[in-house]
C-alpha atoms as a PDB file:
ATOM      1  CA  UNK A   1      -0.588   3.186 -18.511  1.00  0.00           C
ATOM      2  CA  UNK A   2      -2.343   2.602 -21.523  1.00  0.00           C
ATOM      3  CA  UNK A   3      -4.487   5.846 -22.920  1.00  0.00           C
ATOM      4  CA  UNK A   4      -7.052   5.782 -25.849  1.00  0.00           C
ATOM      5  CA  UNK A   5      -8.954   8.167 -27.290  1.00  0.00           C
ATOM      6  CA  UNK A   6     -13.160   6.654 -27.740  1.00  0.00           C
ATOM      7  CA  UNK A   7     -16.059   9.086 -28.589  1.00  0.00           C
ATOM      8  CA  UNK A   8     -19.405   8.120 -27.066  1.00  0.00           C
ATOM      9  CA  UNK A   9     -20.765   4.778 -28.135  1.00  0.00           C
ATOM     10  CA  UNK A  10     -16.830   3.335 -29.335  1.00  0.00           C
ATOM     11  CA  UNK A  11     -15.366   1.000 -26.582  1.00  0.00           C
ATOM     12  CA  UNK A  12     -12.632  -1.260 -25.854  1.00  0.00           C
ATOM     13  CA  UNK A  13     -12.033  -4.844 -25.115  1.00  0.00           C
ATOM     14  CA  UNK A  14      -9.666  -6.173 -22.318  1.00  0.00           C
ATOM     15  CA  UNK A  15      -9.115  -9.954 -23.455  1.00  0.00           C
ATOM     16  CA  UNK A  16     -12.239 -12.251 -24.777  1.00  0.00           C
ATOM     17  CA  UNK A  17     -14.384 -11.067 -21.977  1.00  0.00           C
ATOM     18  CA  UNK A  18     -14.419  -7.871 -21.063  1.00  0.00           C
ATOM     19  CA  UNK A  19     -15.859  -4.799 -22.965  1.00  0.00           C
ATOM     20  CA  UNK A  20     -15.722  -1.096 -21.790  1.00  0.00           C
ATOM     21  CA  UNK A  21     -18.025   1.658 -23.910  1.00  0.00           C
ATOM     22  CA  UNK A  22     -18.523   5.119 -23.626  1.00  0.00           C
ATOM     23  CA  UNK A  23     -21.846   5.701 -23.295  1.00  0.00           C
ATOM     24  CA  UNK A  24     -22.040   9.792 -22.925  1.00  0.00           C
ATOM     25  CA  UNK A  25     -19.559  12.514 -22.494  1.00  0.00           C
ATOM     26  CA  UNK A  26     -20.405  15.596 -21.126  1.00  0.00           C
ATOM     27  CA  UNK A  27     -17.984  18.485 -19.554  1.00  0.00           C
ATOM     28  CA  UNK A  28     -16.056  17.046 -17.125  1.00  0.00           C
ATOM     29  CA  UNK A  29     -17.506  13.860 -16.834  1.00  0.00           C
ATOM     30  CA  UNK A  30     -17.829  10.303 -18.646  1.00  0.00           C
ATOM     31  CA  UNK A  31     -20.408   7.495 -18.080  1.00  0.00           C
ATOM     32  CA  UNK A  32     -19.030   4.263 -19.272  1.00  0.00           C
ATOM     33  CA  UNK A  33     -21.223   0.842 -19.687  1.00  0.00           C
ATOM     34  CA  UNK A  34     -18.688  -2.112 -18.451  1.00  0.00           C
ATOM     35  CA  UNK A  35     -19.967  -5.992 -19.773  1.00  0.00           C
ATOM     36  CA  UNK A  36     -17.673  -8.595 -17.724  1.00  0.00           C
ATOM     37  CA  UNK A  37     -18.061 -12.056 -16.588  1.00  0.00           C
ATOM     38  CA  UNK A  38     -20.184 -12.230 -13.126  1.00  0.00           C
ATOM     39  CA  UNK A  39     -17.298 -13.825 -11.424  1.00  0.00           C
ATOM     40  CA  UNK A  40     -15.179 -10.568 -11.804  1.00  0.00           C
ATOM     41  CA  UNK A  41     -15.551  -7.527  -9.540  1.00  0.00           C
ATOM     42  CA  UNK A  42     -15.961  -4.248 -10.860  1.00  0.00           C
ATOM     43  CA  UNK A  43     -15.970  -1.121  -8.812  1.00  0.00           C
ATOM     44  CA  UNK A  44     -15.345   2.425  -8.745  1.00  0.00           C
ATOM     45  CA  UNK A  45     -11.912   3.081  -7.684  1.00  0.00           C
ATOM     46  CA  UNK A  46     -12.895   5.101  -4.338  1.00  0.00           C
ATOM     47  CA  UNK A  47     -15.382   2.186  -3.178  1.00  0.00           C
ATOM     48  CA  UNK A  48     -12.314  -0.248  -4.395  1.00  0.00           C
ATOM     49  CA  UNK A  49     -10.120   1.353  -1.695  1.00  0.00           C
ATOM     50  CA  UNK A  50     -13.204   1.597   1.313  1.00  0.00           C
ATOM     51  CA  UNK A  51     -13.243  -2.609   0.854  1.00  0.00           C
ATOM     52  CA  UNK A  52      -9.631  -2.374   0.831  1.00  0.00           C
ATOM     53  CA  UNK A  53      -9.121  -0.721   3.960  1.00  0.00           C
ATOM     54  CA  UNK A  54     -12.323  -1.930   5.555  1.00  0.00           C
ATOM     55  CA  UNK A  55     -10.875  -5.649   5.117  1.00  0.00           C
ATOM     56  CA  UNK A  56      -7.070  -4.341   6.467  1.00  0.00           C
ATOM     57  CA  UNK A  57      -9.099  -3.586   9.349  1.00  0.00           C
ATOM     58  CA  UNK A  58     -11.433  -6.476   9.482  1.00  0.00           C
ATOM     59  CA  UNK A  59      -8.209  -8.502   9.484  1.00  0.00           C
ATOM     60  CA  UNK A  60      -6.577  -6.690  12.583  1.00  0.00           C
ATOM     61  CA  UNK A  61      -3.729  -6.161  11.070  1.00  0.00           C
ATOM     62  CA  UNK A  62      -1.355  -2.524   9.791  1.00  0.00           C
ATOM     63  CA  UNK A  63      -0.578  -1.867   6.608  1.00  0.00           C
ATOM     64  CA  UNK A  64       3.120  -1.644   8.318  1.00  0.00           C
ATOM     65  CA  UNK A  65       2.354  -5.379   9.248  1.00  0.00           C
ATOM     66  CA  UNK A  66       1.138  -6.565   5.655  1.00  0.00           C
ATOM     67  CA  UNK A  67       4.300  -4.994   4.431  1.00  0.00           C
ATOM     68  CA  UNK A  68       6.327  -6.611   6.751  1.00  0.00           C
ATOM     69  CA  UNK A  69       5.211  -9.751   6.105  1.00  0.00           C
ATOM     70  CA  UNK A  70       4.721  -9.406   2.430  1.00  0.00           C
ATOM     71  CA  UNK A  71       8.547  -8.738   2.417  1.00  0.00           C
ATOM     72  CA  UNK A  72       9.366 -12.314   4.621  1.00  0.00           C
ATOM     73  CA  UNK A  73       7.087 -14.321   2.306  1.00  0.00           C
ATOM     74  CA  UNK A  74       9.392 -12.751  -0.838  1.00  0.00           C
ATOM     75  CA  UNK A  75      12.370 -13.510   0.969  1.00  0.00           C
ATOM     76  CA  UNK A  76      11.594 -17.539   1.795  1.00  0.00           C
ATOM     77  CA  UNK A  77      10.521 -17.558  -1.766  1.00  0.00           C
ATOM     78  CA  UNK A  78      13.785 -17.095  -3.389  1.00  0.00           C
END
């Protein structure tokens, strides 16, 4: 993992087209201003992992399962 050090109103750039800045700082907590390309999702990591596991079971399917298959579609592959 990558870790920088920004005061409020610096940012950083992940490739041509995405652009993360600080926009305050205060106590324990940090509101950031994200710029990216409509086509990409961004999310807060606990929503992330509620579409996650509300697709998993959507799909009908175990983690166990994904796993299991996950691991026979890397093994055909080599």
């Amino acid at each position: 993992m990558l870790v920088l050090t920004r005061k409020s109103g610096e940012g950083i750039r992940i490739g041509d087209d995405i652009k993360i800045v600080v926009i305050d700082v205060r106590e324990n907590q940090i509101k950031l201003g994200i710029e990216a390309p409509q086509s990409l999702s961004v999310h807060r990591e606990e929503i992330y992992l509620k579409i996650q596991d509300e697709n998993i079971k959507a799909a009908g399917v175990s983690g166990a399962d994904l796993t299991a298959t996950l691991g026979d579609l890397i093994k055909k592959n080599k």
